[in-house]
C-alpha atoms as a PDB file:
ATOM      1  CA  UNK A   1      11.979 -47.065 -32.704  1.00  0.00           C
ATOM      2  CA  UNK A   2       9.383 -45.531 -35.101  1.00  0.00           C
ATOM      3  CA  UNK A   3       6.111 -46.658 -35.344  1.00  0.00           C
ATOM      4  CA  UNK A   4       4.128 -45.211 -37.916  1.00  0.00           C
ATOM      5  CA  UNK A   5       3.932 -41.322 -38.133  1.00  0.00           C
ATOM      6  CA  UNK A   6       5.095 -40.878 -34.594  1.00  0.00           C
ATOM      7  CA  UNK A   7       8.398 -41.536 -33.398  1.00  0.00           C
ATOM      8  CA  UNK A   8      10.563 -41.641 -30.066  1.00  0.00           C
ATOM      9  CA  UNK A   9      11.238 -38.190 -28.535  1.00  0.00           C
ATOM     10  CA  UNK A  10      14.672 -38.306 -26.639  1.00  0.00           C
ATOM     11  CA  UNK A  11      15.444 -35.428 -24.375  1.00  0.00           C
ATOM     12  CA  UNK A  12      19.059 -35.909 -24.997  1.00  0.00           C
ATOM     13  CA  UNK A  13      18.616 -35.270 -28.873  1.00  0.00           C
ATOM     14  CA  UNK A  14      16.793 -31.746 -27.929  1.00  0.00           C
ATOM     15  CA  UNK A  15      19.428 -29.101 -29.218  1.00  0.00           C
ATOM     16  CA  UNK A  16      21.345 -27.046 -26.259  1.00  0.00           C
ATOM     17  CA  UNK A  17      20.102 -23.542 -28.147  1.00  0.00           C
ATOM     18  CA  UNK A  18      16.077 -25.053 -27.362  1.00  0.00           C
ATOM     19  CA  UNK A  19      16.470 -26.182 -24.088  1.00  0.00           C
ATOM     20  CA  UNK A  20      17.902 -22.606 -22.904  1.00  0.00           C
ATOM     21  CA  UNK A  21      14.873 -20.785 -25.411  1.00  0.00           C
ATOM     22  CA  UNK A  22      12.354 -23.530 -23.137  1.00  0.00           C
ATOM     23  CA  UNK A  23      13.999 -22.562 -19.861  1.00  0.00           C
ATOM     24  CA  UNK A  24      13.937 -18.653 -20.421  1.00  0.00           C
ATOM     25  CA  UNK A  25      10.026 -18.925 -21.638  1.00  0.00           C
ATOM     26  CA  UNK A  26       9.131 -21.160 -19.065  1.00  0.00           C
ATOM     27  CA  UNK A  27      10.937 -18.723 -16.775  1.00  0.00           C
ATOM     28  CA  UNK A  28       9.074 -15.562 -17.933  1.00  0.00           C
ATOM     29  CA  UNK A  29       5.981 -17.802 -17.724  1.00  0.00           C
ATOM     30  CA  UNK A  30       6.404 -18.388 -14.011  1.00  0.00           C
ATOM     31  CA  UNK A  31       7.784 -14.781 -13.271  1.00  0.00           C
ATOM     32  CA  UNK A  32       4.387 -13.254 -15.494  1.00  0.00           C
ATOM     33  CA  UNK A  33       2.072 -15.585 -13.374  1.00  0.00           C
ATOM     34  CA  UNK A  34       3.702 -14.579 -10.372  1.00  0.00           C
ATOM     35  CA  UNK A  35       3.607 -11.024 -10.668  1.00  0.00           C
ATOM     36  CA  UNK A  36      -0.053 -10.895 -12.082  1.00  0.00           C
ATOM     37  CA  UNK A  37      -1.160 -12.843  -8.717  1.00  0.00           C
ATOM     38  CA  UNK A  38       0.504 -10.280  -6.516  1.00  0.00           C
ATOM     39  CA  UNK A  39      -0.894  -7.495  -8.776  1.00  0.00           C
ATOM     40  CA  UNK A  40      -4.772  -8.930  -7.842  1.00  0.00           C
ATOM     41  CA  UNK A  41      -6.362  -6.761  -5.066  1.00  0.00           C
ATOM     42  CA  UNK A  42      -7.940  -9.768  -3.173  1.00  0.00           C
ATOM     43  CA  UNK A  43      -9.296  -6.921  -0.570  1.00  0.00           C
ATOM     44  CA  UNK A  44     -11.837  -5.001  -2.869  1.00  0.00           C
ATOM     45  CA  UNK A  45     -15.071  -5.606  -2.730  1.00  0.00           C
ATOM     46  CA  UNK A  46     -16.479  -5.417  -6.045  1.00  0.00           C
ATOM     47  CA  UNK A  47     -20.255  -5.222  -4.956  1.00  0.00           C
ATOM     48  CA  UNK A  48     -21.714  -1.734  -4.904  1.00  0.00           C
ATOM     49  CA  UNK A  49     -24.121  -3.006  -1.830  1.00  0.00           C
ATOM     50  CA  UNK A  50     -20.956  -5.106  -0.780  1.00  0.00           C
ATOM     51  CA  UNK A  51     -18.885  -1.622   0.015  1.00  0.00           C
ATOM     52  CA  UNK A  52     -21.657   0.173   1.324  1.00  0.00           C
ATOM     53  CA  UNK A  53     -22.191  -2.244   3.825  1.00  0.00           C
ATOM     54  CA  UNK A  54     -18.403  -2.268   4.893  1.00  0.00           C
ATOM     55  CA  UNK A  55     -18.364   1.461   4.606  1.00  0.00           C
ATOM     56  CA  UNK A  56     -21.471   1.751   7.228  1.00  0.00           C
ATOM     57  CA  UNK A  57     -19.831  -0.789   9.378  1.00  0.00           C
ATOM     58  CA  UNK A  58     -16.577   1.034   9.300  1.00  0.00           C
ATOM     59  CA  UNK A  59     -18.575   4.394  10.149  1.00  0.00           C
ATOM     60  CA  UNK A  60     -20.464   2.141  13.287  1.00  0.00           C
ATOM     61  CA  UNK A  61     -17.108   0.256  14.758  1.00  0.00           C
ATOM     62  CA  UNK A  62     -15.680   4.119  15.047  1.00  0.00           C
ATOM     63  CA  UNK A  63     -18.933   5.867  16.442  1.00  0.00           C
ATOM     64  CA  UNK A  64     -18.919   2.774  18.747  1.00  0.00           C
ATOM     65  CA  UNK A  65     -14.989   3.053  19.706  1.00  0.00           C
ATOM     66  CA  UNK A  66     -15.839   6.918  20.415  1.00  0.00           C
ATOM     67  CA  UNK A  67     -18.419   6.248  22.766  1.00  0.00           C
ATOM     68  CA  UNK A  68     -16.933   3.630  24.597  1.00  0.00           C
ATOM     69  CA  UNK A  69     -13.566   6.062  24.946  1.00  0.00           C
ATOM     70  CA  UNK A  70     -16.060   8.334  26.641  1.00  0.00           C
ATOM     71  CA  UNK A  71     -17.831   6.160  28.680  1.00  0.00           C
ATOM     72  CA  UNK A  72     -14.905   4.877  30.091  1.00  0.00           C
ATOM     73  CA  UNK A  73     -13.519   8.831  30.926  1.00  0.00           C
ATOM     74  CA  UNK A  74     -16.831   9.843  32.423  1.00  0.00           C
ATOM     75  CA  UNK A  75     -16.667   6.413  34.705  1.00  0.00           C
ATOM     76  CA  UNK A  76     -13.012   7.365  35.816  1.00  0.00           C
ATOM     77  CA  UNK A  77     -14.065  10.944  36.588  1.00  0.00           C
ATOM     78  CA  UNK A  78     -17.077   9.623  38.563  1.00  0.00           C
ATOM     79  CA  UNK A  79     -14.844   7.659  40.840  1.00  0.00           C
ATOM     80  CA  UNK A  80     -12.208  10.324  41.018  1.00  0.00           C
ATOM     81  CA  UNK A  81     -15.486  12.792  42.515  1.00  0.00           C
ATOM     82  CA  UNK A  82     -16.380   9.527  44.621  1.00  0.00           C
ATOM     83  CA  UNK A  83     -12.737   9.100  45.959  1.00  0.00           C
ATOM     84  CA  UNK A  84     -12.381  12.692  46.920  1.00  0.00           C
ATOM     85  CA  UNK A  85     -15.896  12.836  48.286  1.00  0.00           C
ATOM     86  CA  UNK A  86     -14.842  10.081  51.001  1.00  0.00           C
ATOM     87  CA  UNK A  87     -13.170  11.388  54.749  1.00  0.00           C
END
């Protein structure tokens, strides 16, 4: 039925030769979105103060992990001392 300048679009009339030209853009569509998402480094920090800030925290979780490590040896060799100390 035509009304005017516009008239019915039937997907049925669309060509065989278009439909597969569609599907394979469509395709490469999804497959380009896909692998520019998984390209995307979600994990940078693009703030200059942003990665200083992680950096020193970095820096402070291993000087803490260090000292704890060596608190916890000094503690075990004070109650080795303590055990042989004993009768």
């Amino acid at each position: 039925m035509n009304t005017g300048r516009y008239r019915d679009f039937e997907v049925g009339d669309v060509p065989p030769a278009a439909v597969a030209v569609l599907g394979v853009c469509v395709l490469a569509l999804v497959c380009g979105i896909l692998w520019y998402l998984s390209r995307l480094d979600h994990t940078g920090l693009r703030d200059a103060g942003a990665r200083a800030r992680a950096e020193r925290r970095e820096e402070s979780r291993r000087r803490q992990d260090a000292l704890r490590t060596r608190r916890e040896a000094l503690q075990r060799r004070a109650e080795r001392r303590r055990g042989n100390g004993r009768p």
